[in-house]
N, C-alpha and C. Protein backbone atom coordinates (compact mmCIF):
# COMPACT_ATOMS: atom_id res chain seq x y z
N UNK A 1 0.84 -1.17 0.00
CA UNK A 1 0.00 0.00 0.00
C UNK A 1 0.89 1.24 0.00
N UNK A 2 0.54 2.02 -0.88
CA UNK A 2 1.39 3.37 -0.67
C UNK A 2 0.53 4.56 0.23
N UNK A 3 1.88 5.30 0.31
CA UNK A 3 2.13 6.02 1.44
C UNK A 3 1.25 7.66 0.98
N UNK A 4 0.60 8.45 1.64
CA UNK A 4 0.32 9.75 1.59
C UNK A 4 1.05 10.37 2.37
N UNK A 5 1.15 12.17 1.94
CA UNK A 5 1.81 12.75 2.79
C UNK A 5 0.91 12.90 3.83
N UNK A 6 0.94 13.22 5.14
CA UNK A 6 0.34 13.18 6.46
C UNK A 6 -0.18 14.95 5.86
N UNK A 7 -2.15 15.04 6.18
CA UNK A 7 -2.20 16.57 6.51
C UNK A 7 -1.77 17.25 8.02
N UNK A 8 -1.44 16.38 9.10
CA UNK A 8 -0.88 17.30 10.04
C UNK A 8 0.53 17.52 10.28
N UNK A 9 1.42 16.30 10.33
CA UNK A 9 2.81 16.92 10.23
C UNK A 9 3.51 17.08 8.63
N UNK A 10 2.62 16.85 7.76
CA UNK A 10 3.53 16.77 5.97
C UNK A 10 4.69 15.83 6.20
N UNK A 11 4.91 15.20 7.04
CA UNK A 11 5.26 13.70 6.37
C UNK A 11 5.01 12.63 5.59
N UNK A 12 5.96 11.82 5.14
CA UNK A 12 5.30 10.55 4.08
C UNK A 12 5.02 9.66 4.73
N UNK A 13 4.23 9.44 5.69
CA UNK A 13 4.31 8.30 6.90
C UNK A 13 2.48 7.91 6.68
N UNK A 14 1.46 8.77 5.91
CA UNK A 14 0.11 8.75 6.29
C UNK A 14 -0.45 7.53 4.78
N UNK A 15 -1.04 6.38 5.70
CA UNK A 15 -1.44 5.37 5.40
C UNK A 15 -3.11 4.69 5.86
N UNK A 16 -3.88 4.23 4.94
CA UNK A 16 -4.95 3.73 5.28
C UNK A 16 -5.58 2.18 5.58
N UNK A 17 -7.23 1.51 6.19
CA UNK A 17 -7.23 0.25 6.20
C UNK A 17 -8.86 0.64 6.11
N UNK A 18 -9.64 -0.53 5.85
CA UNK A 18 -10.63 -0.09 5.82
C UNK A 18 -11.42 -1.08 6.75
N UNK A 19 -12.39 -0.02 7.75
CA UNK A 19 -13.03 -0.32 8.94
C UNK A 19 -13.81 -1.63 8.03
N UNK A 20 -13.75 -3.09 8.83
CA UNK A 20 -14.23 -4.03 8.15
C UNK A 20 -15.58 -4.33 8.38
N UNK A 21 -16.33 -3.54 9.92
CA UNK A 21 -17.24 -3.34 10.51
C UNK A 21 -18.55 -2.44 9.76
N UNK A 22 -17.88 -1.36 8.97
CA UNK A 22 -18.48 -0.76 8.17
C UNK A 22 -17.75 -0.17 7.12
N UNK A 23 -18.32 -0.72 5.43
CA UNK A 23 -17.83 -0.64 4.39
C UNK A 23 -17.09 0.53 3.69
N UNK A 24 -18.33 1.60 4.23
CA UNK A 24 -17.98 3.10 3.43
C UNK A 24 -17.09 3.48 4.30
N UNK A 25 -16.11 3.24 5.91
CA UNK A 25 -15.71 4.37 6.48
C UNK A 25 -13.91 3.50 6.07
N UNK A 26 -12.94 4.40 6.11
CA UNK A 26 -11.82 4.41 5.29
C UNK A 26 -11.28 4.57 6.80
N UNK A 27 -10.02 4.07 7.30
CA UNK A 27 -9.01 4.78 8.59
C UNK A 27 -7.90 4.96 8.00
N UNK A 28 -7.91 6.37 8.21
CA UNK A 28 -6.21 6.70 8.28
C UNK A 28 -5.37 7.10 8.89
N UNK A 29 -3.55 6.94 9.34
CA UNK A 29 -3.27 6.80 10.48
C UNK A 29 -1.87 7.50 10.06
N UNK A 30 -1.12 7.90 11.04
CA UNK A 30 0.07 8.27 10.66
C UNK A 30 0.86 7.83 11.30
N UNK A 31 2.05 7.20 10.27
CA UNK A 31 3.36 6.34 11.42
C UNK A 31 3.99 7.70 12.28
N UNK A 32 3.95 8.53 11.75
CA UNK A 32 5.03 9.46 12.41
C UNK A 32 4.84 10.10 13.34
N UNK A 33 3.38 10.91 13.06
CA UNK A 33 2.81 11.59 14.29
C UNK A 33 1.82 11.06 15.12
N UNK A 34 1.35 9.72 15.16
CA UNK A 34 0.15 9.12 15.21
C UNK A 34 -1.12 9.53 14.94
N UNK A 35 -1.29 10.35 14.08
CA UNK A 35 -2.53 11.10 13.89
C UNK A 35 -3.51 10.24 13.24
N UNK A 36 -4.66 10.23 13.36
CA UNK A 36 -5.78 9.68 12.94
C UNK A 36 -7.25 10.49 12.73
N UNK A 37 -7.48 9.60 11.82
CA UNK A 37 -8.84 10.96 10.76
C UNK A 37 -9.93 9.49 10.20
N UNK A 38 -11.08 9.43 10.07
CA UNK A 38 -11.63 8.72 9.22
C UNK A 38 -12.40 9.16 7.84
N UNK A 39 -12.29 8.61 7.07
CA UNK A 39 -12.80 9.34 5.49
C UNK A 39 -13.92 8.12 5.21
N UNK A 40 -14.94 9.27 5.20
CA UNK A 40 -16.43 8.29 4.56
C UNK A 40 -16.35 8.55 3.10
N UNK A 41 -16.26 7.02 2.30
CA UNK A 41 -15.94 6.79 1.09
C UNK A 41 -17.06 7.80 -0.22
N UNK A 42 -18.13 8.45 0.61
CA UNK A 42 -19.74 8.63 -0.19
C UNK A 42 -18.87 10.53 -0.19
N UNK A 43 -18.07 10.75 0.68
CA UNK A 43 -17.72 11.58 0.61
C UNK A 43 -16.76 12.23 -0.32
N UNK A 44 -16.37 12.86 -1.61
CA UNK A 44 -15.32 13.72 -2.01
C UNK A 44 -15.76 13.94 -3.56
N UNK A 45 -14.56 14.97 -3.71
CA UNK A 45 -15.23 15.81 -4.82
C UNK A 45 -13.88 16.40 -5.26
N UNK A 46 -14.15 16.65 -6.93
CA UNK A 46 -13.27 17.48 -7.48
C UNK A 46 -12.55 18.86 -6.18
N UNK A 47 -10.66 18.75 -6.57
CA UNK A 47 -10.12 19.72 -5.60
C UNK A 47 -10.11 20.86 -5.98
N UNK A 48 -10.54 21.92 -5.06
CA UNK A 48 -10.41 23.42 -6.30
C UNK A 48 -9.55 24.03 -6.43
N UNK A 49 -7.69 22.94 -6.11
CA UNK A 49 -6.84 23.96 -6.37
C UNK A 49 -6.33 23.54 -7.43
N UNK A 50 -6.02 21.90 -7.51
CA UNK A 50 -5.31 20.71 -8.73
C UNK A 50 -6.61 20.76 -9.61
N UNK A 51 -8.04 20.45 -9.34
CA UNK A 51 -9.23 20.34 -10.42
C UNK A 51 -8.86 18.63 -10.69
N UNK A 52 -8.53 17.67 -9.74
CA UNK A 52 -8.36 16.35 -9.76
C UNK A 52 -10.02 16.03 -8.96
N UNK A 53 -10.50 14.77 -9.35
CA UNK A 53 -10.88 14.46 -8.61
C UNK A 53 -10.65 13.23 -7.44
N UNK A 54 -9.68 14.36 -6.85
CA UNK A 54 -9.07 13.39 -5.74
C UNK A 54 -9.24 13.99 -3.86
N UNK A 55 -10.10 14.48 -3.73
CA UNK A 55 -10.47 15.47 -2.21
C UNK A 55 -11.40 14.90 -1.63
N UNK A 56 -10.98 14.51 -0.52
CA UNK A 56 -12.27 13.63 0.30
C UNK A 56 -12.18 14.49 1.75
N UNK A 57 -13.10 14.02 2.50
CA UNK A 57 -13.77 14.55 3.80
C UNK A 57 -13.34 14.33 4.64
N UNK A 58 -12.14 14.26 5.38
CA UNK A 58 -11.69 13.57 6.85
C UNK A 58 -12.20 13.97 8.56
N UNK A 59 -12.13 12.96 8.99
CA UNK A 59 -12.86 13.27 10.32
C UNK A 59 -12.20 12.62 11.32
N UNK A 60 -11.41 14.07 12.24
CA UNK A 60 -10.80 13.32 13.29
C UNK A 60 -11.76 13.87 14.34
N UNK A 61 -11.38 13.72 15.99
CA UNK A 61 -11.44 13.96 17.24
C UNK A 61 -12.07 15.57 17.19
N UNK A 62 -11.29 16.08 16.59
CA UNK A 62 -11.73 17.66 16.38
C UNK A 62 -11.89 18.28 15.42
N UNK A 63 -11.63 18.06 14.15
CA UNK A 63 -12.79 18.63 12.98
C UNK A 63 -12.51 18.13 11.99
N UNK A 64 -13.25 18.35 10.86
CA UNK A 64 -13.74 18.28 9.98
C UNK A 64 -13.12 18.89 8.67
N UNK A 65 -12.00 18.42 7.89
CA UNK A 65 -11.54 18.90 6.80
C UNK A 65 -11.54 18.34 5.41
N UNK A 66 -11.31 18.86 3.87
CA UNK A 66 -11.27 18.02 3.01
C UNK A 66 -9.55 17.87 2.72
N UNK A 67 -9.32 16.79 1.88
CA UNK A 67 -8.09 16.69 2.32
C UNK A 67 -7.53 16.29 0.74
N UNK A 68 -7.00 16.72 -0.05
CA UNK A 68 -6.46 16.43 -1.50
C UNK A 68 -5.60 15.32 -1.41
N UNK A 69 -5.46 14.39 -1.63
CA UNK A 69 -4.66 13.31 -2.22
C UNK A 69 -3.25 13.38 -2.99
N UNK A 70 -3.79 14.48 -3.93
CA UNK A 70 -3.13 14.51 -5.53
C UNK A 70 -2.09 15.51 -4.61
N UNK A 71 -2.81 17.11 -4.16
CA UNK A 71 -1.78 18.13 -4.19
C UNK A 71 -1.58 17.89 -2.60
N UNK A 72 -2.29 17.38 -1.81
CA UNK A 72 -1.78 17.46 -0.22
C UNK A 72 -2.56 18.66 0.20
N UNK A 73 -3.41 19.24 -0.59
CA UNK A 73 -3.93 20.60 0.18
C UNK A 73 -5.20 20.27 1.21
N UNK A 74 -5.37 20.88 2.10
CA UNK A 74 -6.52 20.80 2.83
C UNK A 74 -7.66 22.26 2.74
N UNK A 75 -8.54 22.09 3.62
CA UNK A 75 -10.22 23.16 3.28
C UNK A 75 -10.85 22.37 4.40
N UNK A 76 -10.60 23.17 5.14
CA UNK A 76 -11.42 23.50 6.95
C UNK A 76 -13.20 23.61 6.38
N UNK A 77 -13.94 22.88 6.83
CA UNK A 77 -15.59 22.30 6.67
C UNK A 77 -15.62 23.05 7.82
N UNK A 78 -16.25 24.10 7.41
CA UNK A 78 -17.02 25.45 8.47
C UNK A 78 -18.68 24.77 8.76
């Protein structure tokens, strides 16, 4: 499985598994910082900075961001 850069420390350490309990929810985890976020699969959409459609919804402990794949950019869900 390959590696993403982490959205909280921008390391290459951020990796996923998928909750086997329930289909749509995605975990992702970071070797480096231990950070953790879950991404509901029903969730993402073209990014509006790359125009990939690669930006999904992550959900940790304390909020709610979309999170680019392609460019690494994130967008705080007000």
């Amino acid at each position: 499985m390959a590696v993403q850069i982490c959205p909280k420390c921008k390391t290459d350490n951020f990796s996923w598994n998928i909750d086997v309990s329930e289909t749509t929810l995605t975990k992702w985890s970071c070797l480096h910082c231990k950070y953790i976020a879950v991404e509901n699969e029903t969730d993402e959409r073209k990014c509006l900075r790359c125009n990939q459609k690669t930006e999904t919804k992550l959900k940790d402990k304390i909020e709610e961001f979309w999170w680019c794949s392609n460019c690494n950019s994130t967008t705080k869900v007000e």
